[in-house]
Protein backbone atom coordinates (compact mmCIF):
# COMPACT_ATOMS: atom_id res chain seq x y z
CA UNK A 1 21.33 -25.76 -17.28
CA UNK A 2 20.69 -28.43 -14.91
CA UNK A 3 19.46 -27.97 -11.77
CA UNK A 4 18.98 -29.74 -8.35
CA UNK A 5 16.32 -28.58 -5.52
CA UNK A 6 16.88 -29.48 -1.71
CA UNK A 7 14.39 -28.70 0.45
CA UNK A 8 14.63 -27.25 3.47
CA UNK A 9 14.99 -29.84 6.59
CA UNK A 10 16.54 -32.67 4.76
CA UNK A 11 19.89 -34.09 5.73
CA UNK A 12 23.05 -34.21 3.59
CA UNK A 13 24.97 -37.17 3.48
CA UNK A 14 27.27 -36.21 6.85
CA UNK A 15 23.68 -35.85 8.79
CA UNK A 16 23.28 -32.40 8.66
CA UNK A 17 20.64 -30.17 8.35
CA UNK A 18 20.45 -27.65 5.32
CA UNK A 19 19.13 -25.17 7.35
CA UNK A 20 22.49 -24.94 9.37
CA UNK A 21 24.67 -25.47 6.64
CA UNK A 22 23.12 -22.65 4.65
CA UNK A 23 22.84 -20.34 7.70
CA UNK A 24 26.49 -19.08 7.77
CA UNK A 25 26.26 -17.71 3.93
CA UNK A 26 22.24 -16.03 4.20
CA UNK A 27 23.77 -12.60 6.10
CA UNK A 28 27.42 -12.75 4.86
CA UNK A 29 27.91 -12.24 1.24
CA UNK A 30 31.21 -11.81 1.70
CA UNK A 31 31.69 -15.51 2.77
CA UNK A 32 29.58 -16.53 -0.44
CA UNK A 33 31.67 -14.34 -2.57
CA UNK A 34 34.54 -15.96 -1.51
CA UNK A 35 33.75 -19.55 -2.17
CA UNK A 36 33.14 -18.13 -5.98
CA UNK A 37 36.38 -17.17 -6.01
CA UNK A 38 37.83 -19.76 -4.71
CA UNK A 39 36.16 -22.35 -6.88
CA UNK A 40 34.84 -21.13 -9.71
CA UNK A 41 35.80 -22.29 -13.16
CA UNK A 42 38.55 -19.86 -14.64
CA UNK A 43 36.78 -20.92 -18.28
CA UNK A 44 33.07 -19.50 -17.11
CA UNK A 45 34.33 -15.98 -16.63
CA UNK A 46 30.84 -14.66 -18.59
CA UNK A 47 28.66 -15.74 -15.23
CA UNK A 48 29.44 -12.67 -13.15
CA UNK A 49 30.63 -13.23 -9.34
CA UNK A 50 28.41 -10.02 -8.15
CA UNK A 51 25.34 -11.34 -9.59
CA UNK A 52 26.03 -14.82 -8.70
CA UNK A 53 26.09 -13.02 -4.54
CA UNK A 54 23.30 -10.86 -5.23
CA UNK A 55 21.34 -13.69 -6.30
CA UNK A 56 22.65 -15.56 -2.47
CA UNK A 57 24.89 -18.25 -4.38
CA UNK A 58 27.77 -19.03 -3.14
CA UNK A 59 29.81 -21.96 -4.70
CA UNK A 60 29.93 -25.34 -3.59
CA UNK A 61 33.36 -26.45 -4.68
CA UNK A 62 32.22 -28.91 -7.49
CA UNK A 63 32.63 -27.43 -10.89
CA UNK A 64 30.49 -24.69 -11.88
CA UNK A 65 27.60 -25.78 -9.11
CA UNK A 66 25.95 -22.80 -7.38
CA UNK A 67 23.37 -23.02 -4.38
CA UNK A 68 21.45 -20.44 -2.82
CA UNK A 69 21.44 -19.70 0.76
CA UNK A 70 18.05 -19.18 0.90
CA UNK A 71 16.00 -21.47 -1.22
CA UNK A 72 18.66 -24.61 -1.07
CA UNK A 73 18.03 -24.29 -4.91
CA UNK A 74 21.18 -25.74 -6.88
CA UNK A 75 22.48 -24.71 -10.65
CA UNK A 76 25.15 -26.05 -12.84
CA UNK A 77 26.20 -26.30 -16.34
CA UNK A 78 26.48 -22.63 -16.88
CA UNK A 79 26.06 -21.37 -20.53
CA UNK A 80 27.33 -18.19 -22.08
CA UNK A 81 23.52 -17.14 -22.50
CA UNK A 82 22.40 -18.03 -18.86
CA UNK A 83 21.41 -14.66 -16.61
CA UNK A 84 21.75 -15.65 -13.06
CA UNK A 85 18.98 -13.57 -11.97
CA UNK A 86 16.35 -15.34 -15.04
CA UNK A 87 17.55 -18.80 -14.67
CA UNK A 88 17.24 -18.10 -10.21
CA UNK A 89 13.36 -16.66 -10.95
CA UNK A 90 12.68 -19.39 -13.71
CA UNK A 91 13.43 -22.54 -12.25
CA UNK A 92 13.22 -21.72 -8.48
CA UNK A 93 10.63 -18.85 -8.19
CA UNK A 94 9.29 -19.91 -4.43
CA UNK A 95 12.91 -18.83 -3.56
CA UNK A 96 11.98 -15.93 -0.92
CA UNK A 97 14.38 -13.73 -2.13
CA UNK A 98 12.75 -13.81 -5.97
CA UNK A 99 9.29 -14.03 -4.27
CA UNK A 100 9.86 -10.80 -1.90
CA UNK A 101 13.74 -9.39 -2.45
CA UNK A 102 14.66 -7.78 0.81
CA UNK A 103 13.52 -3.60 1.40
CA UNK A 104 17.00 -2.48 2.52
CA UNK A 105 19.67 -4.63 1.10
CA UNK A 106 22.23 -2.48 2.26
CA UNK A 107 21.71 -3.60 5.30
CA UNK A 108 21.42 -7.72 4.44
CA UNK A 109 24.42 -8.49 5.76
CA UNK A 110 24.78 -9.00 9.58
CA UNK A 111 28.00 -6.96 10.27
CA UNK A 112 25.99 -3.88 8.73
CA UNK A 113 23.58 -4.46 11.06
CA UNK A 114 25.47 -4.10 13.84
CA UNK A 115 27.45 -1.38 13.20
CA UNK A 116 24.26 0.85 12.86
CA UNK A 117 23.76 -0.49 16.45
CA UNK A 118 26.73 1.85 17.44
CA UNK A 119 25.05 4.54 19.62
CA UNK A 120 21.96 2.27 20.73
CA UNK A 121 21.23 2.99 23.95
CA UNK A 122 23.05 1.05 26.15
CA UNK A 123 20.14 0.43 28.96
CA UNK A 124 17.69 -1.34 26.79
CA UNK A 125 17.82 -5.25 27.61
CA UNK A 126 17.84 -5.57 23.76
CA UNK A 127 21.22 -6.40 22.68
CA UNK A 128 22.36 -5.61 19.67
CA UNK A 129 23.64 -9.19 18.36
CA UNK A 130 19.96 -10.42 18.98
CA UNK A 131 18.37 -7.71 17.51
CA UNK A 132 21.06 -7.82 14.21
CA UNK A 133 19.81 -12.04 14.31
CA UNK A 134 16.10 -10.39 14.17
CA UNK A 135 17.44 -9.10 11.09
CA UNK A 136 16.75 -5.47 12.50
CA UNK A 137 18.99 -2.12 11.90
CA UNK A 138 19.21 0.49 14.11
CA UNK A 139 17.63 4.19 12.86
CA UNK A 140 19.55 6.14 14.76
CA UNK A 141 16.52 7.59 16.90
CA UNK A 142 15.85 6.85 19.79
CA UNK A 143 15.16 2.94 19.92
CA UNK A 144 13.61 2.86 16.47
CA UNK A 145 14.66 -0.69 14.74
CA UNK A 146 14.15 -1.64 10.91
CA UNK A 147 13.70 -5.19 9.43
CA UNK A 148 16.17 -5.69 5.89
CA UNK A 149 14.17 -7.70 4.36
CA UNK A 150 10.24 -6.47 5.37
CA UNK A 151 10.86 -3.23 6.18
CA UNK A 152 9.11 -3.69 9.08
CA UNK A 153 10.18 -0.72 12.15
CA UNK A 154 9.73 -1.48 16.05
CA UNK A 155 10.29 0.67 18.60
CA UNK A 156 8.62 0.87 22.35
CA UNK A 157 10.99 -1.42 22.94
CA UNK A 158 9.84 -3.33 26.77
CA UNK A 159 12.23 -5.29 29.41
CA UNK A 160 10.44 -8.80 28.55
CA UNK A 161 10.51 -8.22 24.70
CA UNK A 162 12.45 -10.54 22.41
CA UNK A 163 13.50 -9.48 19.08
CA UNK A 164 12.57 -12.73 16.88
CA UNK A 165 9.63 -13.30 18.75
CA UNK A 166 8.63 -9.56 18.54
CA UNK A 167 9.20 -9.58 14.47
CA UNK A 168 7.01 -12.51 14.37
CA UNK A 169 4.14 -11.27 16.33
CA UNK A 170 4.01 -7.52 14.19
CA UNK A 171 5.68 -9.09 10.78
CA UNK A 172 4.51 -12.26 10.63
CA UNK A 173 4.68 -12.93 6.80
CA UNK A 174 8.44 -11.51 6.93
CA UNK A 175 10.63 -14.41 4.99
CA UNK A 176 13.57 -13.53 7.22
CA UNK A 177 11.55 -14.99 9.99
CA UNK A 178 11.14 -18.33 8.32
CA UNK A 179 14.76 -18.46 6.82
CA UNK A 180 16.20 -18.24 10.65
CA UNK A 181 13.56 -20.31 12.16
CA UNK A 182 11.69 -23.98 11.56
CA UNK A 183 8.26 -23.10 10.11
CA UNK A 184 6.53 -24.46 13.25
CA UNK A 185 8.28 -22.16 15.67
CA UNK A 186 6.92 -19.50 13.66
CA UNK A 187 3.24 -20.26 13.60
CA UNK A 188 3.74 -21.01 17.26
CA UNK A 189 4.59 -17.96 18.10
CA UNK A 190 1.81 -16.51 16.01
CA UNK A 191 -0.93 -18.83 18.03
CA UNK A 192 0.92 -18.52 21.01
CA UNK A 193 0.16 -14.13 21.09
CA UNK A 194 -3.18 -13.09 22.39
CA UNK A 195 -5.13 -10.78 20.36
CA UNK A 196 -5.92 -9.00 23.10
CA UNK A 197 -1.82 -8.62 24.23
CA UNK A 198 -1.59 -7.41 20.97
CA UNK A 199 -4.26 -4.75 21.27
CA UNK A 200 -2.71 -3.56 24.74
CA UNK A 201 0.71 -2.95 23.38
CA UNK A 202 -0.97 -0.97 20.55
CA UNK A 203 -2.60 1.01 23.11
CA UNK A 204 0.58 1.58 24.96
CA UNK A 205 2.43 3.05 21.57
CA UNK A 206 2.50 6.57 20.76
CA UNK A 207 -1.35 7.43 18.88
CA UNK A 208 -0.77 7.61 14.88
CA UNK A 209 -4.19 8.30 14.43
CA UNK A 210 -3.51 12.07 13.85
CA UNK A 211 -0.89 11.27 11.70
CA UNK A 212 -3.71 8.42 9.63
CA UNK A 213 -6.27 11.71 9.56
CA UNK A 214 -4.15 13.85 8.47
CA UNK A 215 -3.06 11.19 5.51
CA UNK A 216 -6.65 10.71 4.50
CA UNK A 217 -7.30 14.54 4.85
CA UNK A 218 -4.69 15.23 2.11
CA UNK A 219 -5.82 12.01 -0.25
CA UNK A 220 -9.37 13.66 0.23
CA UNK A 221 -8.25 17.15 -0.71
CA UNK A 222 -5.90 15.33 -3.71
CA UNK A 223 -9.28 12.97 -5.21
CA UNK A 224 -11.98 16.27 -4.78
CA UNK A 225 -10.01 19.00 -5.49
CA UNK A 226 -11.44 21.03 -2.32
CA UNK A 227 -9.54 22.01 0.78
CA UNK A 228 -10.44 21.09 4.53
CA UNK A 229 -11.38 24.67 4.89
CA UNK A 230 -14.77 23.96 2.21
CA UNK A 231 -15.97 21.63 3.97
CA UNK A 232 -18.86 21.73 5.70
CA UNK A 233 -18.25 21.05 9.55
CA UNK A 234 -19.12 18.17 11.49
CA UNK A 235 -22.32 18.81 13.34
CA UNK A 236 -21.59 18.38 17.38
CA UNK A 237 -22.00 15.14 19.03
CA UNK A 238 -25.10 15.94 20.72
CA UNK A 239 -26.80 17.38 17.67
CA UNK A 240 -29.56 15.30 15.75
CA UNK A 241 -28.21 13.76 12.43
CA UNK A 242 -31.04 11.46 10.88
CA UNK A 243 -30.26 7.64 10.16
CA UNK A 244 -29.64 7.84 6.71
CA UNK A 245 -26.74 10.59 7.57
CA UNK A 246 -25.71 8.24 9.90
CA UNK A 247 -25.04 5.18 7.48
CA UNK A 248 -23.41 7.30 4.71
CA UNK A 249 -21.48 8.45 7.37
CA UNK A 250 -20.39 5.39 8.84
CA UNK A 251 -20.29 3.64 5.30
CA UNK A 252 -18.04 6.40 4.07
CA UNK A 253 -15.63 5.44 6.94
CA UNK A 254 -15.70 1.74 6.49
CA UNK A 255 -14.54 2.47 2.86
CA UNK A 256 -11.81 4.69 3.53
CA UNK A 257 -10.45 2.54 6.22
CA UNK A 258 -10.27 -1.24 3.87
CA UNK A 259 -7.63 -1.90 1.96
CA UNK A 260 -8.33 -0.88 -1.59
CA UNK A 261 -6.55 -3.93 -3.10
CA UNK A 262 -8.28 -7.17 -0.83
CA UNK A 263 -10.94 -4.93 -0.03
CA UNK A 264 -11.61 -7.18 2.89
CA UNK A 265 -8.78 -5.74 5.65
CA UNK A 266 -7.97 -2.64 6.94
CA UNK A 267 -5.30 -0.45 5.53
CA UNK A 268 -2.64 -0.12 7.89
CA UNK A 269 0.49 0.38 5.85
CA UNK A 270 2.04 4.07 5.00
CA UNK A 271 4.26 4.36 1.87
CA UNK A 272 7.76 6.10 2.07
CA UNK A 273 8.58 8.53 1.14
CA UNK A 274 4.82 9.18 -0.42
CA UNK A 275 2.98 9.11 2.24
CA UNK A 276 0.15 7.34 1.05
CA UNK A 277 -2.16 4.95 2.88
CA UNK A 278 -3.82 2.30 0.02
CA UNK A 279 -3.36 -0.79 1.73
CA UNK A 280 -2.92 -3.60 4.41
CA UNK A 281 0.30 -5.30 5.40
CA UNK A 282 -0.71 -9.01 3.21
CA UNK A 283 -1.42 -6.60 -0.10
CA UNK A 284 2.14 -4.28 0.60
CA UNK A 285 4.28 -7.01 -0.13
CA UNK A 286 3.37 -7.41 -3.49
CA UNK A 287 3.76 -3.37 -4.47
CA UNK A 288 6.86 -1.39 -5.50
CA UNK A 289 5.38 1.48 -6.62
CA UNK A 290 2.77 3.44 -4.87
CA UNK A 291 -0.99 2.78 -7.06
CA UNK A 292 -1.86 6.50 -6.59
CA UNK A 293 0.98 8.35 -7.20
CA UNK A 294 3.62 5.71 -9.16
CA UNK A 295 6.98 6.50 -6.51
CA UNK A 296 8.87 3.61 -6.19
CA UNK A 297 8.63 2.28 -2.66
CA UNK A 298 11.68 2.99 0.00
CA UNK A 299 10.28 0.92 2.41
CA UNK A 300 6.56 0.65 4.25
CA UNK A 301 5.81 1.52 7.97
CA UNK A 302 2.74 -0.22 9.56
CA UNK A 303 0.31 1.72 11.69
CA UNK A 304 -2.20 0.81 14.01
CA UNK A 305 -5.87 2.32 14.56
CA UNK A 306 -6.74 3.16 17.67
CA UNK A 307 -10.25 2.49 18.42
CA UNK A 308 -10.34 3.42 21.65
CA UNK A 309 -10.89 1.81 24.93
């Protein structure tokens, strides 16, 4: 197996980029898996064509040489013992797609994307060619969006709001985002949001901290054994509680609210279809299975606390 890396911004010998020459194949595997097809060696017939598009190859038109859309990452000299998927992970595992394979591949192609996009609601400025770009999907509900690869949903949809921008600011760390876009324009856009923006528009979204009680109630009721009804109430606000009720109290909340992985940020990340709420965003990426209760991961939906005005 030899192999060839290109990274991405270099020129090709015709002075173009590899970012735009590998854009047309990263949301069409139909276009890679015809350039297999096309070109690849009658005699290598043991290297599948599926996995070779499942992996992003697509072929360049010189022998048995692959390259993925993704990574730029090249392969050739294919043996009869070579698994795409091993040799892709083994000699190229920064490639995003090994690092973090998309949530919803159904829905990695673009012209998926935009069919889902048939009864979006027509009077949003959000088009559904920019959003599809964004890599989003349409749910169905009202102007709920998913991200392919991240899983990442937006919804609250505003006039000014632009899809790439808006995946950036909520999903920064979402690979999509750095596949369509320079590196730079990404971290711009991440120093170019406010914190404070940020916490308005969080403010403006529909409250999920009912839904984030009613999560922790459960994992309470699931860890102790005891239902809501044995516990002892809450005394009122205006009743005395001594200061050492005070910080267990306010230490018990600080530990249910960090992310039981980093231990350093909040959790903010629901598991589907679980339920559970373990983690933040950074530690998500790096689960497929729920740590409390094994499910495999559908997807993840990010919340946000609301800590009041």
């Amino acid at each position: 197996m030899f192999t060839r890396k290109l990274c991405r911004g270099m020129e090709d010998g015709r002075g173009q980029s590899l970012r735009t020459r590998l854009s047309k194949y990263q949301d069409n595997s139909s276009l890679r898996r015809a350039t297999i097809l096309e070109h690849w060696p009658k005699e290598k017939t043991f290297i599948s064509a599926d996995d070779l598009v499942k992996d992003g190859f697509f072929c360049t038109g010189k022998g048995d040489r692959v390259q993925c859309c993704y990574c730029g990452g090249i392969l050739n000299n294919w043996q009869k013992t070579d698994k795409v998927h091993v040799e892709h992970s083994r000699l190229f595992g920064q490639c995003p797609l090994i690092k973090n394979p998309y949530k919803c591949p159904e829905y990695a192609d673009k012209l998926p994307r935009l069919k889902s996009f048939d009864n979006w609601p027509h009077q949003l400025k959000q088009k559904p060619e920019d959003l599809a770009h964004a890599g989003f999907f349409y749910l169905g509900l009202g102007d709920k969006t998913q991200c392919f690869w991240c899983g990442g949903i937006l919804c609250d949809w505003e006039e000014a709001d632009e899809p790439v921008i808006e995946h950036i600011k909520w999903f920064s760390k979402c690979p999509w985002m750095y596949i369509i876009n320079d590196k730079d324009f990404v971290e711009n856009c991440i120093k170019a949001t406010p914190q404070s923006s940020v916490e308005e528009k969080v403010k403006s979204r529909t409250s999920v901290g009912s839904l984030v009680a009613a999560i922790l109630e459960i994992e309470e009721t699931m860890n102790t054994g005891t239902s809501p009804r044995d516990v002892p109430p809450r005394p009122p606000s205006g009743q005395f509680m001594d200061v050492k009720s005070l910080k267990k109290e306010n230490e018990d909340m600080r530990e249910r609210s960090n992310c039981k992985i980093c231990r350093e940020a909040e959790v903010n990340v629901v598991f589907v279809p679980c339920g559970h709420l373990v983690c933040c965003l950074s530690c998500s990426h790096s689960l497929r299975k729920c740590p409390i209760c094994r499910k495999t991961i559908t997807r993840s939906v990010k919340i946000f606390w609301y800590h009041g005005i």
